[in-house]
N, C-alpha and C. Protein backbone atom coordinates (compact mmCIF):
# COMPACT_ATOMS: atom_id res chain seq x y z
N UNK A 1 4.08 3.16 -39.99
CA UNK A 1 5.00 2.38 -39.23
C UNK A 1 4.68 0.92 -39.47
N UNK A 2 5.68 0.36 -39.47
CA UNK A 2 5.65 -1.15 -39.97
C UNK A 2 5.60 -2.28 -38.81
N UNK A 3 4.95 -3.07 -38.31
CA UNK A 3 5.51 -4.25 -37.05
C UNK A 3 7.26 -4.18 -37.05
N UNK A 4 7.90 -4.32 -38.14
CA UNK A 4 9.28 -4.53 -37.98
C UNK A 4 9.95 -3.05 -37.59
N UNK A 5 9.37 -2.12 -37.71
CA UNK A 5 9.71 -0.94 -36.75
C UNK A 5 9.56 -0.83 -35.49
N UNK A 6 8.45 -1.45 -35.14
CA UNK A 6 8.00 -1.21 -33.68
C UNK A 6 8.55 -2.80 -32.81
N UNK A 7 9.34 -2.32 -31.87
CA UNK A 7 9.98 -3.77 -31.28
C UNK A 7 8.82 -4.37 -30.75
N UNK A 8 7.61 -3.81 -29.94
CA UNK A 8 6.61 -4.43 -29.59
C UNK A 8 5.67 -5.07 -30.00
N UNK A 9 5.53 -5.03 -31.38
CA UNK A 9 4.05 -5.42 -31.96
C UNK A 9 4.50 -6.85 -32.91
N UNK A 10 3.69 -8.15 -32.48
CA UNK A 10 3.91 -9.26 -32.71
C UNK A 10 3.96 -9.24 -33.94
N UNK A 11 4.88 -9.91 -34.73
CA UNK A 11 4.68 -9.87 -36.01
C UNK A 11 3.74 -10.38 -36.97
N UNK A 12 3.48 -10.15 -38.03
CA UNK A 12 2.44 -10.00 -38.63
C UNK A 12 1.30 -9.71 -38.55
N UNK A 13 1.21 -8.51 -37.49
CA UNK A 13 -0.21 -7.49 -36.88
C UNK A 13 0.62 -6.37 -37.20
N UNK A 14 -0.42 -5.52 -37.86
CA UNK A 14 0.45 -4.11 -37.76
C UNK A 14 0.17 -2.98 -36.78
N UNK A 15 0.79 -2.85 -37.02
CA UNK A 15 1.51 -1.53 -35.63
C UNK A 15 0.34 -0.18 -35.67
N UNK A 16 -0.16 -0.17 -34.35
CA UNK A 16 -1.22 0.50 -33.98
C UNK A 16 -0.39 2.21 -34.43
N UNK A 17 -1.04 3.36 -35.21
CA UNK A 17 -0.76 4.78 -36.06
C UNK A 17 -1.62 5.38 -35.17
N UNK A 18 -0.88 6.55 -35.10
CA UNK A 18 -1.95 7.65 -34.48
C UNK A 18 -1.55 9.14 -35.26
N UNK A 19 -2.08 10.17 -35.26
CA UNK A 19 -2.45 11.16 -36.08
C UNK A 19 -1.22 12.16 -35.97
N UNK A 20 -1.02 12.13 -33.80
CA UNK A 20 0.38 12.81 -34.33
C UNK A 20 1.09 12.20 -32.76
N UNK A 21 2.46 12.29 -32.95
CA UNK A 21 3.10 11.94 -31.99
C UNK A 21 2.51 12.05 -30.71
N UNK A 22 2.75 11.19 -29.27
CA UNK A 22 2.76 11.68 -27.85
C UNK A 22 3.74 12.98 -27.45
N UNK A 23 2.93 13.56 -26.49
CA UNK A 23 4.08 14.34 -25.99
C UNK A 23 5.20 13.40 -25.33
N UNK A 24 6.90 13.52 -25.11
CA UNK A 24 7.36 13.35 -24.15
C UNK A 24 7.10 13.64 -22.65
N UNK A 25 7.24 12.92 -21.87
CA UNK A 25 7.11 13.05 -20.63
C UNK A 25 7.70 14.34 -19.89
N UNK A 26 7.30 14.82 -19.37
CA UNK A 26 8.86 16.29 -18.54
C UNK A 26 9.55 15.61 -17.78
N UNK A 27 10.52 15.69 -17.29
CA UNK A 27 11.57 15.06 -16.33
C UNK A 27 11.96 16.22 -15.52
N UNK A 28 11.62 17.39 -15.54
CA UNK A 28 12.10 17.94 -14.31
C UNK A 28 11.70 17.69 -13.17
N UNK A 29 12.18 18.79 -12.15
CA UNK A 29 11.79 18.81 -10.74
C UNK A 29 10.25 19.21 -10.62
N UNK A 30 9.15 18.47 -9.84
CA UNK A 30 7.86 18.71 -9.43
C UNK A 30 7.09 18.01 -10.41
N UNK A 31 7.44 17.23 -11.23
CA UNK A 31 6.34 16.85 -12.03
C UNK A 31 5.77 16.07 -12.23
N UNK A 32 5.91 15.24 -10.95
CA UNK A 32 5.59 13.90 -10.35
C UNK A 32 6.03 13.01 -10.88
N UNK A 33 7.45 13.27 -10.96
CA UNK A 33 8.03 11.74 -11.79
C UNK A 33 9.03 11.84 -10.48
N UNK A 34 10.43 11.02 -10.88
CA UNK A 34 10.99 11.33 -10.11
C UNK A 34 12.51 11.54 -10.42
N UNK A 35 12.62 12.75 -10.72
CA UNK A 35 14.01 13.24 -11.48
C UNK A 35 15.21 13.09 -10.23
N UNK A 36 14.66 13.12 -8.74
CA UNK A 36 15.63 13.26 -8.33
C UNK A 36 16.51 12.05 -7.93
N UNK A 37 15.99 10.90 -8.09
CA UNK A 37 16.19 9.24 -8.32
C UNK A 37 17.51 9.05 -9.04
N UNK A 38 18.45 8.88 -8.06
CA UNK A 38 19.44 8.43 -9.02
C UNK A 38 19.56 7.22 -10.18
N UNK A 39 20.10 7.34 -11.17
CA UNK A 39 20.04 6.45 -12.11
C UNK A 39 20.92 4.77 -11.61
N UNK A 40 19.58 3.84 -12.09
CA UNK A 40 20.04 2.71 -11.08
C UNK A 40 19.76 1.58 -12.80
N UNK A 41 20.89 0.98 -13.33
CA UNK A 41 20.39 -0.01 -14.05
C UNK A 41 19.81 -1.17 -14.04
N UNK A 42 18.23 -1.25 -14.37
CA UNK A 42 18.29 -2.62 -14.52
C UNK A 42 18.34 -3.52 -14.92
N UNK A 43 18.80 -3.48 -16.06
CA UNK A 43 19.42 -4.80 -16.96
C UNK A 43 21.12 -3.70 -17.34
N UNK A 44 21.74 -4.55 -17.68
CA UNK A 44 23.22 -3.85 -18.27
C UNK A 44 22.91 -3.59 -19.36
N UNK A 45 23.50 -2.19 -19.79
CA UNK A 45 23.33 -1.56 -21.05
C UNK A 45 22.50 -0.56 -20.65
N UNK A 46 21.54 -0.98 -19.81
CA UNK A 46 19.96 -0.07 -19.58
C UNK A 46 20.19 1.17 -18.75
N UNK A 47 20.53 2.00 -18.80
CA UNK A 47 20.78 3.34 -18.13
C UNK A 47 19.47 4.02 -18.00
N UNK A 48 18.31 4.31 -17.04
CA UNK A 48 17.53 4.31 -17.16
C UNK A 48 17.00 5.27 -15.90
N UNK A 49 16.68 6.12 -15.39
CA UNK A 49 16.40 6.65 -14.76
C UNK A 49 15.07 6.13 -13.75
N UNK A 50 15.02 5.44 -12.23
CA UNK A 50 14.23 4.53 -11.62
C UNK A 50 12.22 5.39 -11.84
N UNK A 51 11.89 6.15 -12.05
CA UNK A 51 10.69 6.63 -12.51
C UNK A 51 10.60 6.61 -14.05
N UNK A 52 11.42 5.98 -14.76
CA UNK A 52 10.93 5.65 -16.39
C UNK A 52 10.50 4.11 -16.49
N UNK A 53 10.40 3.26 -15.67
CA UNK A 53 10.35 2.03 -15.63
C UNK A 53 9.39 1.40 -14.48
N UNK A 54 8.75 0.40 -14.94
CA UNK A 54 7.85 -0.31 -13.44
C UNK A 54 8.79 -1.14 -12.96
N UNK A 55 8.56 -1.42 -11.50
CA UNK A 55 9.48 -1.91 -10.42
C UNK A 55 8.87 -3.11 -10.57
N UNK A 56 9.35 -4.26 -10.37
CA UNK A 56 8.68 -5.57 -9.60
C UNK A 56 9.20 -6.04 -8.23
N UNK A 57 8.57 -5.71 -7.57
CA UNK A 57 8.76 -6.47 -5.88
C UNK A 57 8.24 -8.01 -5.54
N UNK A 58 9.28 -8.64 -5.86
CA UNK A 58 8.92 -10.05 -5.21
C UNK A 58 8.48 -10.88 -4.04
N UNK A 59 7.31 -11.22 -3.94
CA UNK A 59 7.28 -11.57 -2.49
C UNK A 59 8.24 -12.28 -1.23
N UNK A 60 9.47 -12.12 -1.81
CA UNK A 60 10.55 -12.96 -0.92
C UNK A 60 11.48 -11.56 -0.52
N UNK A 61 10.90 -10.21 -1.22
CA UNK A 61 12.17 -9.09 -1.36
C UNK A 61 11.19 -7.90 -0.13
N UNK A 62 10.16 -8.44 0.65
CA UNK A 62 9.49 -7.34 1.15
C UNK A 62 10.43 -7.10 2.41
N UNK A 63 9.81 -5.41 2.69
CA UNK A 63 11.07 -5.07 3.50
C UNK A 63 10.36 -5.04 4.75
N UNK A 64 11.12 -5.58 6.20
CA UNK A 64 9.75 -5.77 7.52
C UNK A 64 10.80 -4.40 7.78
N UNK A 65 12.03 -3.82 7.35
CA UNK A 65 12.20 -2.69 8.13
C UNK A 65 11.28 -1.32 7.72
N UNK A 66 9.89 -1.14 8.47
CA UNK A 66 8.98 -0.27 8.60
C UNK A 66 8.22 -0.21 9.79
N UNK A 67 7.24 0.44 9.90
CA UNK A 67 6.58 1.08 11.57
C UNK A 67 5.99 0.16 11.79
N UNK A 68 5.84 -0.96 12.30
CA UNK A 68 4.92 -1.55 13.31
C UNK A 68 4.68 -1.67 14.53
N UNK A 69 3.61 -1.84 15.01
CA UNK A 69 2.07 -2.32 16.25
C UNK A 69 2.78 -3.98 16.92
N UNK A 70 2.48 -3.69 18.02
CA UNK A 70 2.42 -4.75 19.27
C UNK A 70 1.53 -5.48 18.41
N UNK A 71 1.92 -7.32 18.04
CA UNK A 71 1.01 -8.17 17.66
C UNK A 71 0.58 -8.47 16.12
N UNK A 72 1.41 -7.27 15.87
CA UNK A 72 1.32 -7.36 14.35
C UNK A 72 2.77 -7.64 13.50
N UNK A 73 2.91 -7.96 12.06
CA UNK A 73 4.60 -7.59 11.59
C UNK A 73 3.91 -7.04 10.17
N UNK A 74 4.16 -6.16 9.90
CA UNK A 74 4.21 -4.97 8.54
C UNK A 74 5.55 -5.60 7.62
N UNK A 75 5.07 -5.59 6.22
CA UNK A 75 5.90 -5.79 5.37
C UNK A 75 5.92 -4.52 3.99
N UNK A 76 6.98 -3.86 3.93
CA UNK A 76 6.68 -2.54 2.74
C UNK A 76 6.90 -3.66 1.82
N UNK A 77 6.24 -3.27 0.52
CA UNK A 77 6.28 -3.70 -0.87
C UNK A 77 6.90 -2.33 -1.73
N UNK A 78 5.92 -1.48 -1.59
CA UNK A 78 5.96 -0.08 -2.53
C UNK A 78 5.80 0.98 -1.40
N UNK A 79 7.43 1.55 -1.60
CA UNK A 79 7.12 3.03 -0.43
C UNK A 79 8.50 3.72 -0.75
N UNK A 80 8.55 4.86 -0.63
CA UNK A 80 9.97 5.66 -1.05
C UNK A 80 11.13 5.53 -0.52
N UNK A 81 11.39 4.67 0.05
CA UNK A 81 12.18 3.78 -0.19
C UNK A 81 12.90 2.95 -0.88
N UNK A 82 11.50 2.20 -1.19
CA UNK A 82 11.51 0.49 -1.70
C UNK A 82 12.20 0.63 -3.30
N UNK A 83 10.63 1.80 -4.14
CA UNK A 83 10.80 2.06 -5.26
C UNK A 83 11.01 3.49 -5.20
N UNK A 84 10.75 4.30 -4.31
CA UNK A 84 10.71 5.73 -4.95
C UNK A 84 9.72 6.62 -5.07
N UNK A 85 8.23 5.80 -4.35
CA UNK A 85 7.04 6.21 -4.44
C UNK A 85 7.22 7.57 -3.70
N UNK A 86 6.48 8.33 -4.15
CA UNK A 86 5.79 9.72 -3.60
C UNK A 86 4.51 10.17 -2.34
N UNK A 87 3.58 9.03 -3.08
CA UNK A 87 2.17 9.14 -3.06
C UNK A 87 1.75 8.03 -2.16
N UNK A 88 2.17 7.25 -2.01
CA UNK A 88 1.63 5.57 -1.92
C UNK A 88 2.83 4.56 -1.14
N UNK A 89 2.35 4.18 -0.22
CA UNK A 89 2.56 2.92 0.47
C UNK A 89 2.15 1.71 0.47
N UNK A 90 2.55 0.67 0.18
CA UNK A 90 1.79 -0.28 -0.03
C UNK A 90 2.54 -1.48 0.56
N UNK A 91 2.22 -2.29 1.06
CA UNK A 91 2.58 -3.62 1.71
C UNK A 91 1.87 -4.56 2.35
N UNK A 92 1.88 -5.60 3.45
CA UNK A 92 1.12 -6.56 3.64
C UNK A 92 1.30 -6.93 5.17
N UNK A 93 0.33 -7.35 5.66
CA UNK A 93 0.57 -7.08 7.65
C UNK A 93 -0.10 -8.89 7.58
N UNK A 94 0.52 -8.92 8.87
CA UNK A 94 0.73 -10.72 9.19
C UNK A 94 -0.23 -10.49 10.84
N UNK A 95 -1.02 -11.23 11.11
CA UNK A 95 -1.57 -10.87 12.13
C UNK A 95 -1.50 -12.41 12.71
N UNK A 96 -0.80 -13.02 14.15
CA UNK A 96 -0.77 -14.27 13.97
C UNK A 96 -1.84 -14.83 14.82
N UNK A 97 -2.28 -15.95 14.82
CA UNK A 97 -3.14 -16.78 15.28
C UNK A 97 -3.68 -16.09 16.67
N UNK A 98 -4.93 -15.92 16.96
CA UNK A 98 -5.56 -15.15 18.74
C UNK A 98 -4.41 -14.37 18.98
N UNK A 99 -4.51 -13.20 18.47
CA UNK A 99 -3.18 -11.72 18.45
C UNK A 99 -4.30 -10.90 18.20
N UNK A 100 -4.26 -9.89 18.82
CA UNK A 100 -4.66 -8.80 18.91
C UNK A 100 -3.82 -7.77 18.65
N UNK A 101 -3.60 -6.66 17.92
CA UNK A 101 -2.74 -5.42 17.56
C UNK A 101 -2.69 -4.84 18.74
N UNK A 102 -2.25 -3.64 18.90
CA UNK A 102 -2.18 -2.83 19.70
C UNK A 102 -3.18 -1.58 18.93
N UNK A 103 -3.73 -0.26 19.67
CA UNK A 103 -4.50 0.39 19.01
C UNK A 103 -3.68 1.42 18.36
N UNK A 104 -4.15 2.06 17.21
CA UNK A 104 -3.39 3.10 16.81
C UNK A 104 -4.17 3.39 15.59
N UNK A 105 -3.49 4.64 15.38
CA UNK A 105 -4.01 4.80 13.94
C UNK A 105 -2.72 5.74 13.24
N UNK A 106 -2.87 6.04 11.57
CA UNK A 106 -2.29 6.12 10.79
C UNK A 106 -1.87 7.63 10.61
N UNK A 107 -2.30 8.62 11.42
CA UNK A 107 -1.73 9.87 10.98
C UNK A 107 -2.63 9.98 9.28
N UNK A 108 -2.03 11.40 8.66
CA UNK A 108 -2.75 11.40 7.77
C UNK A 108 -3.23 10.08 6.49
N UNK A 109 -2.68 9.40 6.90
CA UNK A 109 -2.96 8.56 5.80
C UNK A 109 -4.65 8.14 5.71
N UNK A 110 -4.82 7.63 4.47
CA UNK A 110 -6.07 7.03 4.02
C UNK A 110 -5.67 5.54 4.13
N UNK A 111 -6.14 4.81 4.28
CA UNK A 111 -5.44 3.20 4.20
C UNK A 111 -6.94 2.44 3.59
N UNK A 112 -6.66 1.88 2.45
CA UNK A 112 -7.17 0.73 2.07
C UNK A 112 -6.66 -0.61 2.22
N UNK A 113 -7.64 -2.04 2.83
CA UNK A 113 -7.10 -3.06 3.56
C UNK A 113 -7.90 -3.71 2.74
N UNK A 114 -7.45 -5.27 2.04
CA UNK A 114 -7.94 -5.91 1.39
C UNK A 114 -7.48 -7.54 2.38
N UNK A 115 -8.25 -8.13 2.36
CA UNK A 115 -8.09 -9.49 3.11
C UNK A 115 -7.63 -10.67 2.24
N UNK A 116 -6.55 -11.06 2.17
CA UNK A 116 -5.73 -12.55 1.65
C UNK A 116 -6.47 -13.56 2.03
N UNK A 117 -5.95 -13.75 3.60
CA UNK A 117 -6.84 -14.69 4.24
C UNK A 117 -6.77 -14.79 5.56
N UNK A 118 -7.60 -15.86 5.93
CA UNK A 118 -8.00 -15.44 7.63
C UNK A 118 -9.27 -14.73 7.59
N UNK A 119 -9.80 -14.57 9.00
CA UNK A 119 -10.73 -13.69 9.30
C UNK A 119 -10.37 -12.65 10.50
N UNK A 120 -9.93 -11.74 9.68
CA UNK A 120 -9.39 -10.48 10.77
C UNK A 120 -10.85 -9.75 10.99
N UNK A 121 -10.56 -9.33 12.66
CA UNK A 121 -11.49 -8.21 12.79
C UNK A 121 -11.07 -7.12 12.83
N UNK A 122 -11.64 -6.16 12.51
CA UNK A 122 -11.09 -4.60 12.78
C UNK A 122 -12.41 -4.24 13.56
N UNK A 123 -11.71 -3.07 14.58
CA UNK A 123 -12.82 -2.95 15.85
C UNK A 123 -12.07 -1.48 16.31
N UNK A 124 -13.04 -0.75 15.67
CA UNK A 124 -12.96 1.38 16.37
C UNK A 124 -14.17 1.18 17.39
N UNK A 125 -13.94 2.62 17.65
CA UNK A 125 -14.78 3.50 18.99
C UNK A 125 -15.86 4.18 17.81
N UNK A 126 -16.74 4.16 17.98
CA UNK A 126 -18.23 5.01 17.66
C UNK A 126 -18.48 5.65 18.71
N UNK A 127 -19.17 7.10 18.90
CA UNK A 127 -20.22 7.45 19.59
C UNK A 127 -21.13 8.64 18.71
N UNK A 128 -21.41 7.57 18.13
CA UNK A 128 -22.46 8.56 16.97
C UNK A 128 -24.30 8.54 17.76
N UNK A 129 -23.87 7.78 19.03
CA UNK A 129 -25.83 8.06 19.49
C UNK A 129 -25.03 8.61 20.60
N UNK A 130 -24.08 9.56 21.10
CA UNK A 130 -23.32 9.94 22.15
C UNK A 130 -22.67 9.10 23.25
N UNK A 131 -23.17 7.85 23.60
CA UNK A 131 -22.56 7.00 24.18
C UNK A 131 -21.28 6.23 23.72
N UNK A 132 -20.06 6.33 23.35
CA UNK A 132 -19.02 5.61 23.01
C UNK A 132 -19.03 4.02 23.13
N UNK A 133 -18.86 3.66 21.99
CA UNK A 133 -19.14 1.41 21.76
C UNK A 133 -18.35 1.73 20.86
N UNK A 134 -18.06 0.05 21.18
CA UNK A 134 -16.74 -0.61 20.34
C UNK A 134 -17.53 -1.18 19.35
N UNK A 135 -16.79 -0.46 18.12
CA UNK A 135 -17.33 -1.55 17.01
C UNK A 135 -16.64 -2.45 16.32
N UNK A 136 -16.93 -3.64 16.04
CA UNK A 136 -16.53 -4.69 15.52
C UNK A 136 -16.98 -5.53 13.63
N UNK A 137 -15.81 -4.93 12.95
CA UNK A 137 -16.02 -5.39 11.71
C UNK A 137 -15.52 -7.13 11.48
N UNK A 138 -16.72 -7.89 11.33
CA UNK A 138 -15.53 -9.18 11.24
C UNK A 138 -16.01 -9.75 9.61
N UNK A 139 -14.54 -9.78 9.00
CA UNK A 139 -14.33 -10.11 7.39
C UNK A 139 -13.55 -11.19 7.12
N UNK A 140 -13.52 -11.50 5.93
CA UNK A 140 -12.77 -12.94 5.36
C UNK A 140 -12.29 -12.06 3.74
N UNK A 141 -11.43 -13.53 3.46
CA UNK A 141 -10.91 -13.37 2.52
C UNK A 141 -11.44 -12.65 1.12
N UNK A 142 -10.95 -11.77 0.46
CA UNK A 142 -11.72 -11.00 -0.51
C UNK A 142 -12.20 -9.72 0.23
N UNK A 143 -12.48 -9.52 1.40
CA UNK A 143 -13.51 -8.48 1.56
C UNK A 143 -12.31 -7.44 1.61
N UNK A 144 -12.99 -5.84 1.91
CA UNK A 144 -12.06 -4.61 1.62
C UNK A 144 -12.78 -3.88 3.05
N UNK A 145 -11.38 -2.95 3.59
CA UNK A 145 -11.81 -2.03 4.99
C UNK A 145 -10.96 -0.89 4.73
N UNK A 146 -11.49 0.23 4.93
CA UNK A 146 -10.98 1.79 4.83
C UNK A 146 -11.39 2.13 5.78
N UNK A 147 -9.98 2.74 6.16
CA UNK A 147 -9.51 3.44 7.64
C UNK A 147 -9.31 5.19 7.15
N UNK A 148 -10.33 5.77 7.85
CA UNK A 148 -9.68 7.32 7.32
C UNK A 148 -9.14 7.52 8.02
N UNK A 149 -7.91 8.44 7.94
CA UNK A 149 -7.03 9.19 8.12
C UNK A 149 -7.47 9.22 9.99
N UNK A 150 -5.96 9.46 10.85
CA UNK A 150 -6.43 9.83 12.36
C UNK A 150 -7.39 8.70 13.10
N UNK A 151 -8.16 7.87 12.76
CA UNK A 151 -8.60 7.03 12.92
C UNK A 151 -8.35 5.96 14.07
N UNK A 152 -8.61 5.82 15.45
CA UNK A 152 -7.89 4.54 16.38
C UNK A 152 -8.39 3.64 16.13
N UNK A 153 -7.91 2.50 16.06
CA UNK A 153 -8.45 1.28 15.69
C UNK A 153 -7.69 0.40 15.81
N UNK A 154 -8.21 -1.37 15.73
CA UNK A 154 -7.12 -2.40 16.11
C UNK A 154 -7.26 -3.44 15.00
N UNK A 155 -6.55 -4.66 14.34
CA UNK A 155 -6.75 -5.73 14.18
C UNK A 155 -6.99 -6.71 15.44
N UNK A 156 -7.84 -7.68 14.99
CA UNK A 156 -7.59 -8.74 15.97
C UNK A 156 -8.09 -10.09 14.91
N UNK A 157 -7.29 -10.81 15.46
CA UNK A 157 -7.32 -12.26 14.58
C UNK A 157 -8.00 -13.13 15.77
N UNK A 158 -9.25 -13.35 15.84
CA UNK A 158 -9.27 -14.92 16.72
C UNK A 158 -9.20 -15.56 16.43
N UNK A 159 -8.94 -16.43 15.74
CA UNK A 159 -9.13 -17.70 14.55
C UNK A 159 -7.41 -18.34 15.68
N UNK A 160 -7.99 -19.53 16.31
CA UNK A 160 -6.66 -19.70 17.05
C UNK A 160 -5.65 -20.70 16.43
N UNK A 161 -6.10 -20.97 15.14
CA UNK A 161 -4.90 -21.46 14.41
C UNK A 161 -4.31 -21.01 12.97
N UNK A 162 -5.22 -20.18 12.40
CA UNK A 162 -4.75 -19.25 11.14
C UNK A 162 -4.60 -17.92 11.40
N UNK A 163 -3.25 -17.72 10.64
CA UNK A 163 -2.54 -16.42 10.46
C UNK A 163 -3.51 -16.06 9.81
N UNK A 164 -3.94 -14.53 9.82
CA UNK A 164 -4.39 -13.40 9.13
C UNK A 164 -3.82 -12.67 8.26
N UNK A 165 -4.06 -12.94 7.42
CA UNK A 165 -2.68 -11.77 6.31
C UNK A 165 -3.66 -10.69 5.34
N UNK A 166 -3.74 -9.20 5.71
CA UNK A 166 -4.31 -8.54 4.53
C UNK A 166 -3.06 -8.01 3.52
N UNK A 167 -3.23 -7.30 2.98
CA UNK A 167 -2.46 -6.17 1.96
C UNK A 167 -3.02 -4.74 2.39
N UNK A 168 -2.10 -3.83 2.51
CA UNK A 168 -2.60 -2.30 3.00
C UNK A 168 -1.84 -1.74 1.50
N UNK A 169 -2.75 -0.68 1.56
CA UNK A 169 -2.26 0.50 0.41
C UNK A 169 -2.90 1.66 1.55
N UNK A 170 -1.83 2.82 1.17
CA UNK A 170 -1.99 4.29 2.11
C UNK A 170 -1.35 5.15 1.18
N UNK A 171 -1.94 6.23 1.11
CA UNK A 171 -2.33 7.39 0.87
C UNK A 171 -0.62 8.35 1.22
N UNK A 172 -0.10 7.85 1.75
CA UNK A 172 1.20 8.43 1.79
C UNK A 172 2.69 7.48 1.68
N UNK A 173 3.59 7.91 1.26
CA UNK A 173 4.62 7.07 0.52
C UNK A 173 5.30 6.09 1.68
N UNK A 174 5.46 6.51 3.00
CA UNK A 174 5.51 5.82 4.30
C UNK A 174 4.66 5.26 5.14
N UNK A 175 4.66 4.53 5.77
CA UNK A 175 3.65 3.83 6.56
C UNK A 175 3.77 4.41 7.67
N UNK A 176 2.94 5.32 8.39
CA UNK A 176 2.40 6.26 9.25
C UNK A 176 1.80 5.12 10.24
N UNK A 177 2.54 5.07 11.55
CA UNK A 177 1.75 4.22 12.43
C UNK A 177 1.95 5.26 14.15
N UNK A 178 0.91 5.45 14.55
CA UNK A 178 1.03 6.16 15.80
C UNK A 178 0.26 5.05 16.71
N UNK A 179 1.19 4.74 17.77
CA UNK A 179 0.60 3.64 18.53
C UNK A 179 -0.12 4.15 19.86
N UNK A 180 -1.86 4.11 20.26
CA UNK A 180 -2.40 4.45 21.34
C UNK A 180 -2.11 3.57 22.57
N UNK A 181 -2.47 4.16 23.53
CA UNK A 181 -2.64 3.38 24.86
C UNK A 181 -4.51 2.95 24.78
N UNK A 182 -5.25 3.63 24.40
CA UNK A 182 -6.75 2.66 23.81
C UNK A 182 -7.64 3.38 22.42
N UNK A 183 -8.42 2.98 22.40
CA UNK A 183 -9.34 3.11 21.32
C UNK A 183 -10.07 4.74 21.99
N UNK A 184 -10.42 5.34 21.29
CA UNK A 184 -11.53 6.85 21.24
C UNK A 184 -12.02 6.96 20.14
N UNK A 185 -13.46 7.42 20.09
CA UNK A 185 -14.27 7.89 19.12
C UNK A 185 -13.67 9.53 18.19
N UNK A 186 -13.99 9.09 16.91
CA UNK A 186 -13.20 10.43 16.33
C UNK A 186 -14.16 11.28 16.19
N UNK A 187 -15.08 13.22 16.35
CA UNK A 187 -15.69 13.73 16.47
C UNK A 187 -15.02 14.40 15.24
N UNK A 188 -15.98 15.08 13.86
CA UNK A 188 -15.88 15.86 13.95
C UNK A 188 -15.51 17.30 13.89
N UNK A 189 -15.04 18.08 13.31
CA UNK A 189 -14.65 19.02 13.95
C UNK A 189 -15.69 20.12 13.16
């Protein structure tokens, strides 16, 4: 294969050979693509089925219509919805200046929380010496917090003049929010 065969390969580098073709992808039903996605173009001409292509979500296009907490505002980026995801939720929570969330936790989801900026705390119930205490994680920008699954727990921002903003990714294609009346230690089973 020649660079001038391959639309991708800059010209005058030649075009990366391999021994024998890729398989095609399957497109049926179950095969973790998503056949059942109606065909949506995105450029004209491009007939393209929405799981043959990466999405770009712009930060001006996030959607706040999703589950949120007293004190908080949730923004979807990536959720089956947005793009079509299966697996994965992903978006970004605004926590504003001395706001406290309300408690809750996520149902099955796994949630990974990465910090933008601000210094959010996150604060569960322990009673791992049998006595039940509140624990208090307090992080800054860069740092990472995983919430397992069922989990009660809160944000709280004290910082009384900066917004808190992380990014969440979860373990399921919707954002799973069950809102408590307080915090409990998870045992267990």
């Amino acid at each position: 294969m020649t660079s001038a065969a391959h639309p991708h390969t800059p010209a005058g580098e030649p075009a990366a050979t391999a021994s024998a073709p890729a398989p095609a992808p399957e497109t049926v039903a179950g095969t973790g693509f998503h056949p059942h996605l109606p065909d949506r173009p995105e450029h004209p001409g491009h007939d393209r089925p929405a799981w043959s292509r990466l999405h770009h979500i712009r930060a001006d296009a996030l959607d706040a219509d999703t589950a949120q907490t007293g004190g908080m505002r949730r923004f979807a980026a990536v959720s089956g919805r947005t793009v079509g995801s299966e697996k994965l939720w992903m978006g970004q929570t605004h926590v504003a200046p001395a706001t406290s969330s309300a408690d809750h936790h996520h149902g099955e989801s796994e949630t990974a929380i990465y910090v933008v900026s601000g210094h959010p705390v996150f604060v569960f119930a322990d009673d791992f010496d049998g006595e039940p205490e509140e624990v208090r994680l307090q992080t800054g920008p860069g740092d990472y917090i995983f919430v397992p699954p069922f989990l009660p727990h809160r944000e709280e921002n004290p910082d009384p003049d900066e917004e808190a903003v992380v990014v969440i990714a979860r373990s399921t294609q919707q954002a799973i929010v069950v809102n408590l009346p307080g915090l409990h230690a998870v045992r267990p089973e």
